[in-house]
N, C-alpha and C. Protein backbone atom coordinates (compact mmCIF):
# COMPACT_ATOMS: atom_id res chain seq x y z
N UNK A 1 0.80 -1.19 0.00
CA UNK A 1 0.00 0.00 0.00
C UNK A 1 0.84 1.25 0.00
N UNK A 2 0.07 2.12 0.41
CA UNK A 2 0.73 3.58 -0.21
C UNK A 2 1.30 3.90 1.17
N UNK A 3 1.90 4.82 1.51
CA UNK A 3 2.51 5.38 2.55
C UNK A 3 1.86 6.26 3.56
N UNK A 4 1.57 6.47 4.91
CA UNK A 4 0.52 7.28 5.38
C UNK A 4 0.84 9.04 4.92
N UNK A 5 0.32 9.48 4.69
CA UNK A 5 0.94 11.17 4.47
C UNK A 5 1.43 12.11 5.02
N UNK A 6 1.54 11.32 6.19
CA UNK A 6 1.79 12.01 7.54
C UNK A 6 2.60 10.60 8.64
N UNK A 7 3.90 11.25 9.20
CA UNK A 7 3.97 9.99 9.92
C UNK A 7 3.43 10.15 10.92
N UNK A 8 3.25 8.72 12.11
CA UNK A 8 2.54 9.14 13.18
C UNK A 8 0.86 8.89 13.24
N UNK A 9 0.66 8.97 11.86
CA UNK A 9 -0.75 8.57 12.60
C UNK A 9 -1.18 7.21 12.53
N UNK A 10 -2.44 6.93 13.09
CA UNK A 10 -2.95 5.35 12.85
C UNK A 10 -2.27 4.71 14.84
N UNK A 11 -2.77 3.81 14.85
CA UNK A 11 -2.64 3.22 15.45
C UNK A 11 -2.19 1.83 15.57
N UNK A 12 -1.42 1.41 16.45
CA UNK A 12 -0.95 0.04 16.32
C UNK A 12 -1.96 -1.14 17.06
N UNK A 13 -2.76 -0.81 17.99
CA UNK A 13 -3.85 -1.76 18.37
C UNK A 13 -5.21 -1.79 17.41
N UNK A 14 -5.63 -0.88 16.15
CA UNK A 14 -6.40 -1.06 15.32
C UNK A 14 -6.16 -1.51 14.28
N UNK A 15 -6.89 -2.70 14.21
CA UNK A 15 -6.67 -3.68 13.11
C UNK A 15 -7.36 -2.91 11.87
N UNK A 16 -6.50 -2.41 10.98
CA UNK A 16 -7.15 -1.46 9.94
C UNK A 16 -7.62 -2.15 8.91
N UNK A 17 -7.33 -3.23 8.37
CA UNK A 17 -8.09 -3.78 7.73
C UNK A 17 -8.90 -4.38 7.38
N UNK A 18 -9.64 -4.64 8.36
CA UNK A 18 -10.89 -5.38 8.58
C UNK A 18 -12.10 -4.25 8.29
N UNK A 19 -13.04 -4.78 7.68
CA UNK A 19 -14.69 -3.89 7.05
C UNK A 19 -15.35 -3.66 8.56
N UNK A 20 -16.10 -2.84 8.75
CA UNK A 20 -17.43 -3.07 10.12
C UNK A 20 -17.65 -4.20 10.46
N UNK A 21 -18.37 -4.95 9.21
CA UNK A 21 -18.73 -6.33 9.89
C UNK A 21 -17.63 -7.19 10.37
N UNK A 22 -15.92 -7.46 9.73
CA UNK A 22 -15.19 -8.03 10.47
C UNK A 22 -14.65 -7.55 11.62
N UNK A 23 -14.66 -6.09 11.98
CA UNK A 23 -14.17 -5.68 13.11
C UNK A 23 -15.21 -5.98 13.98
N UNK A 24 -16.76 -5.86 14.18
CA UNK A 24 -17.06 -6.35 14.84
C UNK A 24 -17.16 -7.90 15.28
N UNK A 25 -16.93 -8.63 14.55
CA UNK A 25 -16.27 -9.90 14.94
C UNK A 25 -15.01 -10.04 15.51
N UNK A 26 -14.04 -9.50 15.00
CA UNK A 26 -12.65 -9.05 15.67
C UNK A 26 -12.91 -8.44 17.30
N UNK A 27 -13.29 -8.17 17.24
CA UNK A 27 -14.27 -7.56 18.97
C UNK A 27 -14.52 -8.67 19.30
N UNK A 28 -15.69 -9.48 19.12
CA UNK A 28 -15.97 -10.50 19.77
C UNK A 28 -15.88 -11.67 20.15
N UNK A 29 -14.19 -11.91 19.26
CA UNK A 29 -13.55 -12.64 19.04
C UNK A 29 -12.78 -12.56 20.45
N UNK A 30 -12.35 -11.11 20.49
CA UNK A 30 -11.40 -10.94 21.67
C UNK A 30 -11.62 -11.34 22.97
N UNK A 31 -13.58 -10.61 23.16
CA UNK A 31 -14.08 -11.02 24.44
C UNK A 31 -14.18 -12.43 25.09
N UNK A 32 -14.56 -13.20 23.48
CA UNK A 32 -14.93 -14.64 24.08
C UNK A 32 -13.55 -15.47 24.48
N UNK A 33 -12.55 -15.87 23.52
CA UNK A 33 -11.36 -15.54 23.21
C UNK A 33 -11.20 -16.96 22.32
N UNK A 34 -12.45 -16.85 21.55
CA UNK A 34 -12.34 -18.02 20.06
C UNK A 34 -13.37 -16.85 19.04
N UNK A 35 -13.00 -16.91 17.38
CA UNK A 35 -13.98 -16.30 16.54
C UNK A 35 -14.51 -17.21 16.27
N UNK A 36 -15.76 -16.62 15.54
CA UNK A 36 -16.78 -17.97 14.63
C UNK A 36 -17.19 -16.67 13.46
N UNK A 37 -16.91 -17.82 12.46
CA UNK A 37 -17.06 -17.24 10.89
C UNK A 37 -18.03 -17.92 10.37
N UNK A 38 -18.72 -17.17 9.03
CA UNK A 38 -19.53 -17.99 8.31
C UNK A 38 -18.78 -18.59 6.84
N UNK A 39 -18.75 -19.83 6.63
CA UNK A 39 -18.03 -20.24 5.74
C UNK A 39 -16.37 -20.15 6.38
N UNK A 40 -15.68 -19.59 5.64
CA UNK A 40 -14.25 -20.11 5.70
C UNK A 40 -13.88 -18.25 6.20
N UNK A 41 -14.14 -17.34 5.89
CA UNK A 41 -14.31 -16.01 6.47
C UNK A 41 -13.43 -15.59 4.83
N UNK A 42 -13.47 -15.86 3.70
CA UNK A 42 -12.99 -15.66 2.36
C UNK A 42 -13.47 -14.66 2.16
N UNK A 43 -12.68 -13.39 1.41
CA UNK A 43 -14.06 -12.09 1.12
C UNK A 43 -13.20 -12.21 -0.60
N UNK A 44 -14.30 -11.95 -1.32
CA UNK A 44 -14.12 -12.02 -2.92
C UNK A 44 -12.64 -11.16 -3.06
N UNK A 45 -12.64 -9.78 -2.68
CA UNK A 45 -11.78 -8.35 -3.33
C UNK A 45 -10.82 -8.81 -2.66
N UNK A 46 -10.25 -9.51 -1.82
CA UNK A 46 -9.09 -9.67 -1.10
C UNK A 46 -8.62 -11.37 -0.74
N UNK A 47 -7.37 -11.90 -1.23
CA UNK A 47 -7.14 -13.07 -0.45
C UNK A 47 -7.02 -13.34 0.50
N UNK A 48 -7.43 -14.60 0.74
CA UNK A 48 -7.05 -15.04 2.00
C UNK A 48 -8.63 -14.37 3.12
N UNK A 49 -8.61 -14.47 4.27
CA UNK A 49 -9.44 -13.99 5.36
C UNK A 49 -8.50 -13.15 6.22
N UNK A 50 -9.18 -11.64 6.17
CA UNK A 50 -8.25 -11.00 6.85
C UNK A 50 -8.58 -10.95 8.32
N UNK A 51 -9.62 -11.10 8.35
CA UNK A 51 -10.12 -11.46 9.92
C UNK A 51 -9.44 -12.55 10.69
N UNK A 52 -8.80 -13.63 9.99
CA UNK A 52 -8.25 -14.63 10.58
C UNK A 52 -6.70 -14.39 10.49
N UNK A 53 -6.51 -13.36 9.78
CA UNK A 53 -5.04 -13.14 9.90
C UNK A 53 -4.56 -12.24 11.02
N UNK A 54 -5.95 -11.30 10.85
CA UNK A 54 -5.87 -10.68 12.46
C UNK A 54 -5.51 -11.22 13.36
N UNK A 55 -6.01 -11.99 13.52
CA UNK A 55 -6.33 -12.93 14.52
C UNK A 55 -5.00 -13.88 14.79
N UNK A 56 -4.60 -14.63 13.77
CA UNK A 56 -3.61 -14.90 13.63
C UNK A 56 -2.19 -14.38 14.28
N UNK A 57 -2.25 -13.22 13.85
CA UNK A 57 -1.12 -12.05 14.51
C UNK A 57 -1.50 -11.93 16.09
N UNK A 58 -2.80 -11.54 16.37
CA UNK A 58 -2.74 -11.07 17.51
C UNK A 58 -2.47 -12.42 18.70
N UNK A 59 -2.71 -13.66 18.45
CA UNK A 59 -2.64 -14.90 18.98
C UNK A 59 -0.87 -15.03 19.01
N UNK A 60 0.03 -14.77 18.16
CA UNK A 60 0.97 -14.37 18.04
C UNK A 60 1.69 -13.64 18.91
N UNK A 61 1.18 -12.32 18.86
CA UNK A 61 1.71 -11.68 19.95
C UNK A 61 1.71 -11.94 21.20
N UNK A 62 0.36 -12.10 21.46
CA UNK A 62 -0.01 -12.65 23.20
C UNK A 62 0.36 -14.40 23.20
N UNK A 63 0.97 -15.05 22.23
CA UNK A 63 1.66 -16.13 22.72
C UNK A 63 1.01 -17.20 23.08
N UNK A 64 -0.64 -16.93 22.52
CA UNK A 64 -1.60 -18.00 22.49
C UNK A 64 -2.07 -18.85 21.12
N UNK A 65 -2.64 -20.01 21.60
CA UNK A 65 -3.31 -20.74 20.37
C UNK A 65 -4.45 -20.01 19.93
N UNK A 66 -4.29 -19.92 18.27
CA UNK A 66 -5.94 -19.51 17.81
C UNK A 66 -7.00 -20.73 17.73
N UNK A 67 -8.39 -20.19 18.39
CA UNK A 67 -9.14 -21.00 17.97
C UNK A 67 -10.45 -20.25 17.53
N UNK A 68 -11.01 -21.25 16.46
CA UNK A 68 -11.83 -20.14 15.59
C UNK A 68 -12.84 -21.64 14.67
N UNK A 69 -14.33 -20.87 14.69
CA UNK A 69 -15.42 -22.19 14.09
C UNK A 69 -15.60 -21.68 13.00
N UNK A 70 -16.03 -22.54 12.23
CA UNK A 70 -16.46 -21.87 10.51
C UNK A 70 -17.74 -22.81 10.45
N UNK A 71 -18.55 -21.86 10.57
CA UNK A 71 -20.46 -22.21 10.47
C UNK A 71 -20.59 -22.22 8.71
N UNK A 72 -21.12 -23.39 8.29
CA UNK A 72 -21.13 -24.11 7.27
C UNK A 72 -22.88 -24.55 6.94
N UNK A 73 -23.39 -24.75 5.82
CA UNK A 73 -24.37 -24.34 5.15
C UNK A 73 -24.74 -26.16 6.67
N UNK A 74 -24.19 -27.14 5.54
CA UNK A 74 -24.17 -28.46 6.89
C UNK A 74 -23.59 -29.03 7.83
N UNK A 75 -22.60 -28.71 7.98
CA UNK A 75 -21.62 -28.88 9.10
C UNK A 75 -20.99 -27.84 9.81
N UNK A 76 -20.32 -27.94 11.06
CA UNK A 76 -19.78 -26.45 11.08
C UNK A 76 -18.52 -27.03 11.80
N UNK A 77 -17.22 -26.55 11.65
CA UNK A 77 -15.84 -27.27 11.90
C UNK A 77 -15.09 -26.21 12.68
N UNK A 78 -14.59 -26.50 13.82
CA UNK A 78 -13.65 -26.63 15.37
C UNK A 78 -12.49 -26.40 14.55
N UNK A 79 -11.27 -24.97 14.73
CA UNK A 79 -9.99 -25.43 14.29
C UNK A 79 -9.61 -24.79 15.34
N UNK A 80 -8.09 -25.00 15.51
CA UNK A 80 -7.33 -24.77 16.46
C UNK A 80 -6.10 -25.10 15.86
N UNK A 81 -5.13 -23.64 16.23
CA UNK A 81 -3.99 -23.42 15.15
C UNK A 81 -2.73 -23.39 16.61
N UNK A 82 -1.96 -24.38 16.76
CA UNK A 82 -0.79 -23.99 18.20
C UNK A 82 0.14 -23.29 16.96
N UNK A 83 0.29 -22.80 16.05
CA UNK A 83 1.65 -22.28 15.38
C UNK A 83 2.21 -21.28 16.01
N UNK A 84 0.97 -20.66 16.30
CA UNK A 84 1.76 -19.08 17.02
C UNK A 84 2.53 -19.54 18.52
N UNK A 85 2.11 -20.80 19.27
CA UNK A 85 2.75 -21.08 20.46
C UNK A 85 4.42 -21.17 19.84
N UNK A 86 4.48 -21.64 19.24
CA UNK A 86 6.07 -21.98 18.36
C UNK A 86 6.36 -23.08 19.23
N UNK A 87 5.56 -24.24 19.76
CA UNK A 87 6.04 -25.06 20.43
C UNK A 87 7.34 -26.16 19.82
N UNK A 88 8.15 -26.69 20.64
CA UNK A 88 8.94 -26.86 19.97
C UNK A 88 9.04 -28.63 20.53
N UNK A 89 8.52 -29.19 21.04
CA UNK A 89 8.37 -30.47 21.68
C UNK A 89 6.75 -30.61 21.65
N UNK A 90 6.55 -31.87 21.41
CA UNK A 90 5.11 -32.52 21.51
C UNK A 90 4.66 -32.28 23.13
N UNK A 91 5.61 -32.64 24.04
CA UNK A 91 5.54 -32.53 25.60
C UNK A 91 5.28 -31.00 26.35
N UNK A 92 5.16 -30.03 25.36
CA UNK A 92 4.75 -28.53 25.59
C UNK A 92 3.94 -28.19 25.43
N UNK A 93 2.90 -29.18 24.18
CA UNK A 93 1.48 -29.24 24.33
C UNK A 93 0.47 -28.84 25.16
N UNK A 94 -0.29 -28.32 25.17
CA UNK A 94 -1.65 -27.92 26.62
C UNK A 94 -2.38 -29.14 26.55
């Protein structure tokens, strides 16, 4: 992207790229401290799910596992990501 026009502004705890509707999931993600998406959280104009990359990062930082549901037309599927733990032994497991 382009450069801000100004340095200094913006914030580093606002996840700027997320739309209304993903920031408010990004919110409620935080409170509960798992998201739930509909489908896979894919948005057409952009790859990937940026809501889950949020997420991703911020699980990262605070040094926790992400966990996050994807509500599905018939099924709805449980994931749970330890990458961000960087565990390095099976025996460090939770």
């Amino acid at each position: 992207g382009l450069a801000a026009a100004r340095r200094g502004t913006g914030s580093r705890g606002v996840p700027h790229r997320l739309n209304a509707e993903e920031h408010r999931l990004y919110e409620l993600a935080k409170a509960r401290g798992y998201a739930v998406l509909k489908g896979s959280g894919h948005r057409r104009e952009r790859k990937g799910s940026p809501l889950l990359n949020v997420l991703r990062q911020r699980a990262d930082a605070l040094d926790e596992c992400l966990v996050w549901c994807q509500q599905g037309v018939l099924t709805d599927h449980c994931c749970v990501d330890f990458s961000p733990r960087r565990l390095g032994r099976r025996e460090e497991m939770p």
